[in-house]
N, C-alpha and C. Protein backbone atom coordinates (compact mmCIF):
# COMPACT_ATOMS: atom_id res chain seq x y z
N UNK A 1 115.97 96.49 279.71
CA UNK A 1 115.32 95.33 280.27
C UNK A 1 116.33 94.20 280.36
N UNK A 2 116.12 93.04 281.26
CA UNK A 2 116.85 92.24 281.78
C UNK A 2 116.82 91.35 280.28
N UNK A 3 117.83 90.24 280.09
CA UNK A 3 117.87 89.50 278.89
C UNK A 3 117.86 88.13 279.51
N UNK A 4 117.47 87.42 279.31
CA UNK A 4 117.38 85.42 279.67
C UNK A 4 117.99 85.07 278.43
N UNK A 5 118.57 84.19 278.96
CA UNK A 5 119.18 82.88 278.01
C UNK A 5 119.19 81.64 278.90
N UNK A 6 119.09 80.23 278.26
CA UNK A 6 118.65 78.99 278.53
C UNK A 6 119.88 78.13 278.88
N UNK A 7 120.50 78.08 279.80
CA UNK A 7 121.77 76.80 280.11
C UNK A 7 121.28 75.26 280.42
N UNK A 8 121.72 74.31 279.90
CA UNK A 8 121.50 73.47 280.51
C UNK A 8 119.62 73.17 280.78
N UNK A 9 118.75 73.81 280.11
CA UNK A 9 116.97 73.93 280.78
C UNK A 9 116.82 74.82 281.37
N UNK A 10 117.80 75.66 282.16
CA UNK A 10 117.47 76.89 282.92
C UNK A 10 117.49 77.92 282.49
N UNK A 11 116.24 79.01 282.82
CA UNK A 11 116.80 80.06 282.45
C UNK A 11 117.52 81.10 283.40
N UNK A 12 118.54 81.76 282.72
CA UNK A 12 119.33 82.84 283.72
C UNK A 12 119.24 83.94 282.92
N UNK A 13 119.03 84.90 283.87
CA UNK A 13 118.42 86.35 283.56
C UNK A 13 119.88 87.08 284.01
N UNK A 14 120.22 88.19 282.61
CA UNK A 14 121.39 89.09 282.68
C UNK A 14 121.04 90.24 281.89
N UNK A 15 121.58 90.94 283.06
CA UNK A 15 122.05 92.19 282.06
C UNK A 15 122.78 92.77 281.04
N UNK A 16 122.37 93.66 280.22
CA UNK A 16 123.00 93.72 278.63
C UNK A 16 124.41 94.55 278.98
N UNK A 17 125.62 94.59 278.24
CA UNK A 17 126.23 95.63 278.75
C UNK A 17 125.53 97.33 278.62
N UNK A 18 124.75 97.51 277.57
CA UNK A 18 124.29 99.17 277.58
C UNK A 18 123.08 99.06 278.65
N UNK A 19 122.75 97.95 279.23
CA UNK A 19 121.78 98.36 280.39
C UNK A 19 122.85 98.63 281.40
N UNK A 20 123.98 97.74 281.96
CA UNK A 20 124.34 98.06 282.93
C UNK A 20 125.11 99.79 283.18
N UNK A 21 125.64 100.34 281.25
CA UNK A 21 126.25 101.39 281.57
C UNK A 21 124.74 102.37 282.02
N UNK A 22 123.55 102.40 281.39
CA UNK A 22 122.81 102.91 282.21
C UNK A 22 122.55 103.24 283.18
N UNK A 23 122.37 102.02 283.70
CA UNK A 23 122.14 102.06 285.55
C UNK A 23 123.27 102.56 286.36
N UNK A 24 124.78 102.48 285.49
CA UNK A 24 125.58 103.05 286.11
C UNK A 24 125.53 104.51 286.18
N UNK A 25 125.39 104.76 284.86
CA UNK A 25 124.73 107.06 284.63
C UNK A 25 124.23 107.21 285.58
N UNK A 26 122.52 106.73 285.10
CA UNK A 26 121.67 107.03 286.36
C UNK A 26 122.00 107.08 287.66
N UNK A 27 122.92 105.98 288.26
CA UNK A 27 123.15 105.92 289.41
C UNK A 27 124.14 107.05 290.00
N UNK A 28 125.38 107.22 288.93
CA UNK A 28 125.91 108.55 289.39
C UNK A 28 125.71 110.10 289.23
N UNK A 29 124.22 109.70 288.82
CA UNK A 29 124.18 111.24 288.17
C UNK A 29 123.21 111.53 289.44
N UNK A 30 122.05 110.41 290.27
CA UNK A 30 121.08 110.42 290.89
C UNK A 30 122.28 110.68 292.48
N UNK A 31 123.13 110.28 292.71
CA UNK A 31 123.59 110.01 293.91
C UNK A 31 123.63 111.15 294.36
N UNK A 32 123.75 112.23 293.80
CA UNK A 32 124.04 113.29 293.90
C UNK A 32 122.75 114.10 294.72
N UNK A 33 121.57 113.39 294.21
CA UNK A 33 120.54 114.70 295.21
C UNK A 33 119.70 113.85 296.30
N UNK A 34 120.47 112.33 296.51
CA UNK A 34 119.58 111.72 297.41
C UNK A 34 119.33 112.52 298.48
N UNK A 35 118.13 112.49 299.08
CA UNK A 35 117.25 112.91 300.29
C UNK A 35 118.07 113.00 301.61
N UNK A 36 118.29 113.61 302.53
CA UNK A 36 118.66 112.85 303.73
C UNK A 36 118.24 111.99 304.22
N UNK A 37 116.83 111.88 304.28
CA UNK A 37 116.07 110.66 304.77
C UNK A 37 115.20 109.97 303.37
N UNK A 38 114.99 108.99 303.19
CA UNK A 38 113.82 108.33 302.64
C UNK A 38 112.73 109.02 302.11
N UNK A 39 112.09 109.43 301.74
CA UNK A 39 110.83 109.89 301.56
C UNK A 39 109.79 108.77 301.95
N UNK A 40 108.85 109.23 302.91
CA UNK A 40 107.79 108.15 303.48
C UNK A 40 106.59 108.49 303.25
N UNK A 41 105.59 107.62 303.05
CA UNK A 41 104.29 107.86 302.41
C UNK A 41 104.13 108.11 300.41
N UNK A 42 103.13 108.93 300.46
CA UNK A 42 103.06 108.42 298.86
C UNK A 42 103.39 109.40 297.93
N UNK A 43 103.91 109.37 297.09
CA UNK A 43 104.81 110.39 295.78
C UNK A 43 104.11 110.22 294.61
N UNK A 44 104.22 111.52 294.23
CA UNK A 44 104.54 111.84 292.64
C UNK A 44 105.86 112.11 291.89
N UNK A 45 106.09 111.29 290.61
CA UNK A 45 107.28 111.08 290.04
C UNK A 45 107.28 111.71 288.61
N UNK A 46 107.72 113.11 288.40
CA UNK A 46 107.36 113.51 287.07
C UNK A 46 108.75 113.80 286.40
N UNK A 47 108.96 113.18 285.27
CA UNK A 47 110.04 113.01 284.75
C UNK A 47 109.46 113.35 283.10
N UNK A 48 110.91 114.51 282.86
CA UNK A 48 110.77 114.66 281.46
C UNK A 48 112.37 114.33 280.97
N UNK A 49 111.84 113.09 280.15
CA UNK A 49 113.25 112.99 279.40
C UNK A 49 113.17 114.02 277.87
N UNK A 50 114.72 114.12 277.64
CA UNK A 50 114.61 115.43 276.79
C UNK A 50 115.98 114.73 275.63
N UNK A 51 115.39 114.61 274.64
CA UNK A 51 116.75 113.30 273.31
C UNK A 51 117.08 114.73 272.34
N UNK A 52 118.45 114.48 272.37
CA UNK A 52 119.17 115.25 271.08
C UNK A 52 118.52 115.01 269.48
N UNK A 53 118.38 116.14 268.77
CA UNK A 53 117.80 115.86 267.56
C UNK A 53 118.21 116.72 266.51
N UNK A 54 119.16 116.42 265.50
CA UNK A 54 119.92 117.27 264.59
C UNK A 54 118.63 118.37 264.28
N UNK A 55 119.16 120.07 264.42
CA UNK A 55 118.23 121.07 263.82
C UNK A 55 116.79 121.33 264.56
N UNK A 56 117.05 120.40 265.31
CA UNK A 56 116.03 121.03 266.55
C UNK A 56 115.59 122.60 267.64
N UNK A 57 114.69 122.82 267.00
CA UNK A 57 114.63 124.29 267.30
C UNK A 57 114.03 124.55 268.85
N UNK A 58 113.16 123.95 269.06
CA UNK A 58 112.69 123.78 270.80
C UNK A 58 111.74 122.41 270.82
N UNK A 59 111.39 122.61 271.89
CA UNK A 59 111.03 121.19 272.37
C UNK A 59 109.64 120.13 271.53
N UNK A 60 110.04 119.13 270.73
CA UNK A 60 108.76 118.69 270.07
C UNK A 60 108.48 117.08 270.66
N UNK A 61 106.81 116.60 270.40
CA UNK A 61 106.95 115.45 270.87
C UNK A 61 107.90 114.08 270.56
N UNK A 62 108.04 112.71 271.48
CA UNK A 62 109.58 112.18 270.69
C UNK A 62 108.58 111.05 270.40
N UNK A 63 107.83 110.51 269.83
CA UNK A 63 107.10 109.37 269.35
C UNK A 63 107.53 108.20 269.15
N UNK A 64 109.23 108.10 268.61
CA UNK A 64 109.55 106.84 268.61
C UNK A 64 110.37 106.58 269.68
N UNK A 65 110.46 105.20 270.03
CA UNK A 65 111.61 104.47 271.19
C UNK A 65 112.34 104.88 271.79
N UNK A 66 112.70 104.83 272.88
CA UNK A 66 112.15 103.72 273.37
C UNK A 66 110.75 104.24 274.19
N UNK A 67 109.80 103.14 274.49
CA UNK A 67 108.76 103.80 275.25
C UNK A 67 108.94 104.21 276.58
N UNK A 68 108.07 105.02 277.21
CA UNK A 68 108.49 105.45 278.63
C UNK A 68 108.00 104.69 279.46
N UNK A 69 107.63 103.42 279.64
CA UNK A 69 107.51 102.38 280.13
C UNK A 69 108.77 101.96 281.07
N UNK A 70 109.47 101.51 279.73
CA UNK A 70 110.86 100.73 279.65
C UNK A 70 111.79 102.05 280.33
N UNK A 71 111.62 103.31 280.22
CA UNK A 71 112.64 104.31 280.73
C UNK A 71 112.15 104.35 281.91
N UNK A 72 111.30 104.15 282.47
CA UNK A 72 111.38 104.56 283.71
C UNK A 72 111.42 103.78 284.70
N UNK A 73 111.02 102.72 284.09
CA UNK A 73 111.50 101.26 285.40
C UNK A 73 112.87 101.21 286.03
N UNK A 74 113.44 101.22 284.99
CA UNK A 74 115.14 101.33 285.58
C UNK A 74 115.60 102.44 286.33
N UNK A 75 115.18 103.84 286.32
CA UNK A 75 115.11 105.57 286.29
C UNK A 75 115.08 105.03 288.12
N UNK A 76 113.72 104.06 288.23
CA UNK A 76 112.63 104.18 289.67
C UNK A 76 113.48 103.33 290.15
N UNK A 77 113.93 102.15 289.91
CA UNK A 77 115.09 101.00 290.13
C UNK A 77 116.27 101.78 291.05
N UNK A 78 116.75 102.55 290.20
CA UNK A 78 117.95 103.01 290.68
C UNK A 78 117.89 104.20 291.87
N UNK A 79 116.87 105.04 291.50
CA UNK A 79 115.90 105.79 292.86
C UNK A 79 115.96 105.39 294.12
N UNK A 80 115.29 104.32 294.06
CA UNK A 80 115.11 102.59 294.97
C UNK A 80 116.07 102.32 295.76
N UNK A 81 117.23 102.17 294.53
CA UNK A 81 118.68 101.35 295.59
C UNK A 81 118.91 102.36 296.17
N UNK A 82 119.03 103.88 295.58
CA UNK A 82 120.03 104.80 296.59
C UNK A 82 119.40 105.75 297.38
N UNK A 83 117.89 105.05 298.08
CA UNK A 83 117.46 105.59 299.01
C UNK A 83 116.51 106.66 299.14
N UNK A 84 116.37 107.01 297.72
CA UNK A 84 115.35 108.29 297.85
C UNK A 84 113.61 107.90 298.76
N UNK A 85 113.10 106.92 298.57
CA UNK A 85 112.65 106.09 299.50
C UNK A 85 112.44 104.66 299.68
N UNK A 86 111.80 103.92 300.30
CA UNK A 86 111.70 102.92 300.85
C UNK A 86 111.41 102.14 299.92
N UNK A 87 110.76 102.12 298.98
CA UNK A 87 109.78 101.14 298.40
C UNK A 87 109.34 102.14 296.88
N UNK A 88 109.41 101.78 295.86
CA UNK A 88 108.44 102.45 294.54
C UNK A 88 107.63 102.54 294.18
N UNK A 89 107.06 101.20 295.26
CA UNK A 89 105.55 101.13 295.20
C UNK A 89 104.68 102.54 295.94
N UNK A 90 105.54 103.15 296.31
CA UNK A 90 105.24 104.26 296.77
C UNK A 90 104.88 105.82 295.77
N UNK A 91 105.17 105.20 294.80
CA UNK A 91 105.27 106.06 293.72
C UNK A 91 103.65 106.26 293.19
N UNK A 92 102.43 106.63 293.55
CA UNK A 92 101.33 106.58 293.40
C UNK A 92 101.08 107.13 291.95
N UNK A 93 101.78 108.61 291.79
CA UNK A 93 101.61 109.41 290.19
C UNK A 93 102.19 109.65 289.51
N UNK A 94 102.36 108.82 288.21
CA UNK A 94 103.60 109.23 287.66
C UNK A 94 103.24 109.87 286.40
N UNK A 95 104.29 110.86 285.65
CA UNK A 95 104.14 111.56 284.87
C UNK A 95 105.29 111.32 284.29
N UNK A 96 105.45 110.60 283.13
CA UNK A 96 106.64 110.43 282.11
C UNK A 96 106.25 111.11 280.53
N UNK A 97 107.30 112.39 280.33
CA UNK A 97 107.26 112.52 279.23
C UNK A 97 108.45 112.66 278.37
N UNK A 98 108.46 112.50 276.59
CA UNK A 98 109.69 112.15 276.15
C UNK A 98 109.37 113.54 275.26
N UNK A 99 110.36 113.89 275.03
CA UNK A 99 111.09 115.58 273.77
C UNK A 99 112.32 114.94 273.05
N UNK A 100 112.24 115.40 271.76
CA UNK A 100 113.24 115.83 271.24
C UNK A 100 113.03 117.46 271.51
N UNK A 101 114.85 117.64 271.81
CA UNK A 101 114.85 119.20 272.38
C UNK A 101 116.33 119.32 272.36
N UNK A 102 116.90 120.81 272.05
CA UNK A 102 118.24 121.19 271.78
C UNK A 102 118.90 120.91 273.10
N UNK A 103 118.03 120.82 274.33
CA UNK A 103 118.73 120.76 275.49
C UNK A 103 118.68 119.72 276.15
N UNK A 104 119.76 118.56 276.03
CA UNK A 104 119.24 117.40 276.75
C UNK A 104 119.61 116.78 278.37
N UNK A 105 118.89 115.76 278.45
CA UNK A 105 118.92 115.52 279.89
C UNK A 105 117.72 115.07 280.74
N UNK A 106 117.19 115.11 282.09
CA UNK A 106 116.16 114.37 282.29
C UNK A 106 115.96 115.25 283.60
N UNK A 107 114.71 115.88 283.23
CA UNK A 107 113.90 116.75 284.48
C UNK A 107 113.20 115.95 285.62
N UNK A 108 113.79 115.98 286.55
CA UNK A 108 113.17 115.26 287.82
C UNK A 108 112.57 116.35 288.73
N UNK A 109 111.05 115.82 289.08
CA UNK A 109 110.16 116.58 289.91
C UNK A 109 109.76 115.19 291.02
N UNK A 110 109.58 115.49 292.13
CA UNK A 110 109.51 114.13 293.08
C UNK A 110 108.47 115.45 294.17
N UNK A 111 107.16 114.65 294.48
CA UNK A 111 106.11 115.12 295.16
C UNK A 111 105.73 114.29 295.96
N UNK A 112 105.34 114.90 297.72
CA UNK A 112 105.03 113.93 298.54
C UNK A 112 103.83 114.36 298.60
N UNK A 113 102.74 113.57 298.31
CA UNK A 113 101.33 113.65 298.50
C UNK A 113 100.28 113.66 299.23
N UNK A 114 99.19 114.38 299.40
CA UNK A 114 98.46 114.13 300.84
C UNK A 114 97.09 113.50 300.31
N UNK A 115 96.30 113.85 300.94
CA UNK A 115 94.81 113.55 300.54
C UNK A 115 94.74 113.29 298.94
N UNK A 116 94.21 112.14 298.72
CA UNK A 116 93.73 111.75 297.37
C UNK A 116 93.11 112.95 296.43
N UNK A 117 91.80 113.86 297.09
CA UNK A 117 91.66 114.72 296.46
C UNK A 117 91.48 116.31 297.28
């Protein structure tokens, strides 16, 4: 998340350095399967993040921090800039889940959706 501090009465909003190396990962790890085109109309976004955990035998739930709130704003952010589509508001269903698991990394599933039901 973005950080504020107060100059002078104002506030100015910055980024932390471990947010920006983030957005930098994400960004080069994502560049890699952008779309040819945009994706248009409305998506499902199912993401499983997966955290290293000493003696971890297969995949268990990850309960503490950070929440998947905060992980995926930035995840959809960076989505955003490099085109996968237009807008995130486009993102109608999302499915965020967190593991500790011997195998780490972050499962991306991206669904274009039709009829509500």
């Amino acid at each position: 998340m973005k950080r504020v501090k107060v100059h002078n009465g104002k506030p100015i909003f910055y980024e932390s350095d471990e947010l920006k190396a983030a957005r930098s990962l994400f960004e080069s790890r994502l560049s890699k399967h952008v779309p040819d085109k945009p994706i248009k109309g409305p998506i499902r976004l199912i993401t499983k993040w997966c955290f290293d955990k000493p003696n971890c035998a297969g995949p268990e739930w990850k309960t503490t921090k950070p929440d998947t709130d905060n992980m995926i704003k930035l995840f959809k952010d960076c989505m955003t800039k490099l085109n996968y589509w237009h807008d995130d508001a486009q993102v109608c269903s999302e499915i965020t889940e967190k593991y500790w698991n011997p195998i780490t990394g972050i499962y991306v599933q991206i669904e274009e959706l039709d009829d509500v039901l």
